[in-house]
N, C-alpha and C. Protein backbone atom coordinates (compact mmCIF):
# COMPACT_ATOMS: atom_id res chain seq x y z
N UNK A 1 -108.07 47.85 -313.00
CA UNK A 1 -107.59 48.07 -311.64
C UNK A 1 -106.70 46.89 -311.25
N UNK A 2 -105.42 46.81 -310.78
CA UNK A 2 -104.83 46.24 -310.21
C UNK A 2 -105.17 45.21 -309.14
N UNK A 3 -105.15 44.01 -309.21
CA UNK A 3 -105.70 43.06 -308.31
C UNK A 3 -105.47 43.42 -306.66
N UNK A 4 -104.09 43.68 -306.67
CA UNK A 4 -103.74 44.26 -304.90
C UNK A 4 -105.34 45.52 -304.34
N UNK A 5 -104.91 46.58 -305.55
CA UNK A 5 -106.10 47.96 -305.47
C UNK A 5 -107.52 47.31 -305.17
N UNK A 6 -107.87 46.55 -306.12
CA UNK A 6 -109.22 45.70 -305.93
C UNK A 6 -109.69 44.99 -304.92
N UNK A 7 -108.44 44.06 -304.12
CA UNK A 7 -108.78 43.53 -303.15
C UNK A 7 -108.82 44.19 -302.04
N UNK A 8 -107.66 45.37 -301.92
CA UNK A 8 -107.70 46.36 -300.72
C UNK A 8 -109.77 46.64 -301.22
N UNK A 9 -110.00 47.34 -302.04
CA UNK A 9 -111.18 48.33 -302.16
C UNK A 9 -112.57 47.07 -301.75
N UNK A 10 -112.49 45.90 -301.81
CA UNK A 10 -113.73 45.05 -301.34
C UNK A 10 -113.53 44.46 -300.24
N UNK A 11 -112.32 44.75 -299.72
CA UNK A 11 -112.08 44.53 -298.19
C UNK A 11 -112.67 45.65 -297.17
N UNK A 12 -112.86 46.61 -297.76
CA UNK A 12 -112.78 47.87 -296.93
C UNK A 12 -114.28 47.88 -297.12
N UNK A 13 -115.30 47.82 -298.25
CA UNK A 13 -116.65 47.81 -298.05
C UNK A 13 -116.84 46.47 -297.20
N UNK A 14 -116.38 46.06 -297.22
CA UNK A 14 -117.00 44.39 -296.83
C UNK A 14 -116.39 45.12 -294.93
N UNK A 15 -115.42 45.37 -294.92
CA UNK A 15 -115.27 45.78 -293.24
C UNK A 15 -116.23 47.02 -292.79
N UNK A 16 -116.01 47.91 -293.13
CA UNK A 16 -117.24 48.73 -293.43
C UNK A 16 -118.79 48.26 -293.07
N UNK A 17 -119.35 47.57 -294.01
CA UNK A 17 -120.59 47.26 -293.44
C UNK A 17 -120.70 46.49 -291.85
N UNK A 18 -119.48 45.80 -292.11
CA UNK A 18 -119.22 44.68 -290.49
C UNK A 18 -119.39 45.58 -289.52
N UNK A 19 -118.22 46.35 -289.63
CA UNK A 19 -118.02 47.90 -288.25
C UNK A 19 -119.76 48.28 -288.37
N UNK A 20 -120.20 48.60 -289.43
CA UNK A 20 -121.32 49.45 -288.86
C UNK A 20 -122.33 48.85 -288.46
N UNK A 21 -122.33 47.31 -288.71
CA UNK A 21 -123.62 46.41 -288.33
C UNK A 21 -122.84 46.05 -287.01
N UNK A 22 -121.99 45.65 -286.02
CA UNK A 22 -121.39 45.81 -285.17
C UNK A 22 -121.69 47.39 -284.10
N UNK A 23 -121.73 48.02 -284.56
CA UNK A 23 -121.84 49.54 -283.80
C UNK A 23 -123.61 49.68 -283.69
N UNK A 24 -123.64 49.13 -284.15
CA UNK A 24 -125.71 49.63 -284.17
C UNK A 24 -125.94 48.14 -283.62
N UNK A 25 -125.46 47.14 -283.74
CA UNK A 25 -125.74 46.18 -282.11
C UNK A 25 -125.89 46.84 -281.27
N UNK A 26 -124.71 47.32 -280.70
CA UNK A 26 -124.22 47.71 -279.50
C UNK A 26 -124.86 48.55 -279.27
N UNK A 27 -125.39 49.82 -279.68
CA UNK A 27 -125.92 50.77 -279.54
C UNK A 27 -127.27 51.64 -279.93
N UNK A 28 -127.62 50.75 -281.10
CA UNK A 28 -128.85 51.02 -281.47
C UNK A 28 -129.02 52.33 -281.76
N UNK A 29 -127.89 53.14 -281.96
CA UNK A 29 -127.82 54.27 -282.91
C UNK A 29 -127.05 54.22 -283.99
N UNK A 30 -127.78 55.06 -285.48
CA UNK A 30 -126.94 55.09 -286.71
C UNK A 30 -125.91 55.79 -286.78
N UNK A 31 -126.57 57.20 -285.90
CA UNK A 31 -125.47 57.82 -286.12
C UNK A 31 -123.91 57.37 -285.47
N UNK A 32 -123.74 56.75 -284.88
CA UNK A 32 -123.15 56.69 -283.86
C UNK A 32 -122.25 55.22 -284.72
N UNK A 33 -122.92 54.58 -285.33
CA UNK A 33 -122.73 52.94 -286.47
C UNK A 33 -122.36 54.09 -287.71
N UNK A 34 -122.41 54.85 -288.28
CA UNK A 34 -121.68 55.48 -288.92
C UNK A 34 -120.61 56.23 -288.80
N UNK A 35 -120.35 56.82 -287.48
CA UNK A 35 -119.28 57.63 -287.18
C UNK A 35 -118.24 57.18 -287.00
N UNK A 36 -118.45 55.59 -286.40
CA UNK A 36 -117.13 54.78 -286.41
C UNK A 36 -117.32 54.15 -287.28
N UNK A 37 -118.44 53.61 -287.83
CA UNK A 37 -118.41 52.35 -289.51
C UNK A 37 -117.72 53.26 -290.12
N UNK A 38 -117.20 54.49 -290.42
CA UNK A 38 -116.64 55.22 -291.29
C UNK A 38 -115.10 55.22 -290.88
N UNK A 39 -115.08 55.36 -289.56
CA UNK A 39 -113.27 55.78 -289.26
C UNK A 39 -112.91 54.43 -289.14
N UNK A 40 -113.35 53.50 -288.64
CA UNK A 40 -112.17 52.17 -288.15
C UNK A 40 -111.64 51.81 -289.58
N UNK A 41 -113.14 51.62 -289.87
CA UNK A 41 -112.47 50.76 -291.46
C UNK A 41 -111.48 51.23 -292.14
N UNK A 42 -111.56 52.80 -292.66
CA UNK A 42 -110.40 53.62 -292.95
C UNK A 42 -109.19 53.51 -292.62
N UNK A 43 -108.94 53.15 -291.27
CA UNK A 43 -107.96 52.96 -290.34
C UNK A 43 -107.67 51.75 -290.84
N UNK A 44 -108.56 51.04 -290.64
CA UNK A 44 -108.01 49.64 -290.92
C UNK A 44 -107.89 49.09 -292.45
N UNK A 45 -108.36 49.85 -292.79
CA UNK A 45 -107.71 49.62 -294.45
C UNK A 45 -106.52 49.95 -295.00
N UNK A 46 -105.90 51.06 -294.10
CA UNK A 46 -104.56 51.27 -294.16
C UNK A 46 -103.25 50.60 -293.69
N UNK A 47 -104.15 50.01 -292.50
CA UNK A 47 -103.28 49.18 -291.79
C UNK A 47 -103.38 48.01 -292.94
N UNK A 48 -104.07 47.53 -293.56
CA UNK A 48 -104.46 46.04 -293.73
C UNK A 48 -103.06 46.21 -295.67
N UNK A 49 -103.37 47.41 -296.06
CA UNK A 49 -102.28 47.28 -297.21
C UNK A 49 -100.98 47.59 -297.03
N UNK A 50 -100.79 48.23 -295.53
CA UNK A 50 -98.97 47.78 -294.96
C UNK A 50 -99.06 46.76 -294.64
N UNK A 51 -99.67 45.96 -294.35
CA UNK A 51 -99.97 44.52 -293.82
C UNK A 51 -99.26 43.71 -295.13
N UNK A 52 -100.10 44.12 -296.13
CA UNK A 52 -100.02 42.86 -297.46
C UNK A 52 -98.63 43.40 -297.72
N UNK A 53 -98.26 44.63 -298.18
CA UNK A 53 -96.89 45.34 -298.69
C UNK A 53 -95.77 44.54 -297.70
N UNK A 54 -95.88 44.77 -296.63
CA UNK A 54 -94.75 43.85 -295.73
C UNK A 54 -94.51 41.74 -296.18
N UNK A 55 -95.81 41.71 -296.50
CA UNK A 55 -95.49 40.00 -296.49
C UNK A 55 -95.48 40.09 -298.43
N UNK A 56 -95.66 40.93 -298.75
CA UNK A 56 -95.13 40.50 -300.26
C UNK A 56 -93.75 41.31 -300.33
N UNK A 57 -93.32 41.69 -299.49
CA UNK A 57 -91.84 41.97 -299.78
C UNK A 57 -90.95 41.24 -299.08
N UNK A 58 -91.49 40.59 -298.25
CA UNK A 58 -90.91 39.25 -297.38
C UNK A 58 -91.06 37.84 -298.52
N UNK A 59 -92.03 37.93 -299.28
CA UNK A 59 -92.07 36.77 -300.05
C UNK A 59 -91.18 36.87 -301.17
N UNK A 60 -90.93 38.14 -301.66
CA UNK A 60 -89.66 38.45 -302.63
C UNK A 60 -88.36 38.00 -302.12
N UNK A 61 -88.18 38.43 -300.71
CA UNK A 61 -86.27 38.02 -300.30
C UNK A 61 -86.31 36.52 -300.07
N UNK A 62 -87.44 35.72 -299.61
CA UNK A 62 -87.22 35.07 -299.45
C UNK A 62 -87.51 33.92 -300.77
N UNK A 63 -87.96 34.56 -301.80
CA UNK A 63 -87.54 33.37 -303.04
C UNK A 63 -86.29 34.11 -303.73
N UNK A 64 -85.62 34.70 -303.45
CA UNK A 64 -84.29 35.57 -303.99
C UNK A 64 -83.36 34.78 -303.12
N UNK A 65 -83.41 34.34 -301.99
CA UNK A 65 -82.22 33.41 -301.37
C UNK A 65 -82.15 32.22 -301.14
């Protein structure tokens, strides 16, 4: 597996458990620590590899000039 693939995929369990131990603070329901421990992270795992894709293509132009 590709180091980028790898790090996206243990970012997303590792946020994952956060969101859902975060949501069952607050609320003291599972279901409820799963319904969003499931969507944010998703969300934010998508966001987080346009994230990296933008600054490693910024780090390309800028050792090219």
């Amino acid at each position: 597996m590709p180091r980028p693939a790898l790090k996206t995929l243990t970012y997303s369990v590792m946020h994952f458990a956060v969101a859902m131990t975060v949501v069952f603070a607050l609320t003291r329901s599972w279901q409820a620590a799963l319904a969003i421990g499931l969507i944010e992270p998703l969300v934010q795992t998508v966001a987080y590899t346009l994230h990296e894709r933008v600054w490693e293509r910024r780090g390309i132009r800028a050792a090219a000039a």
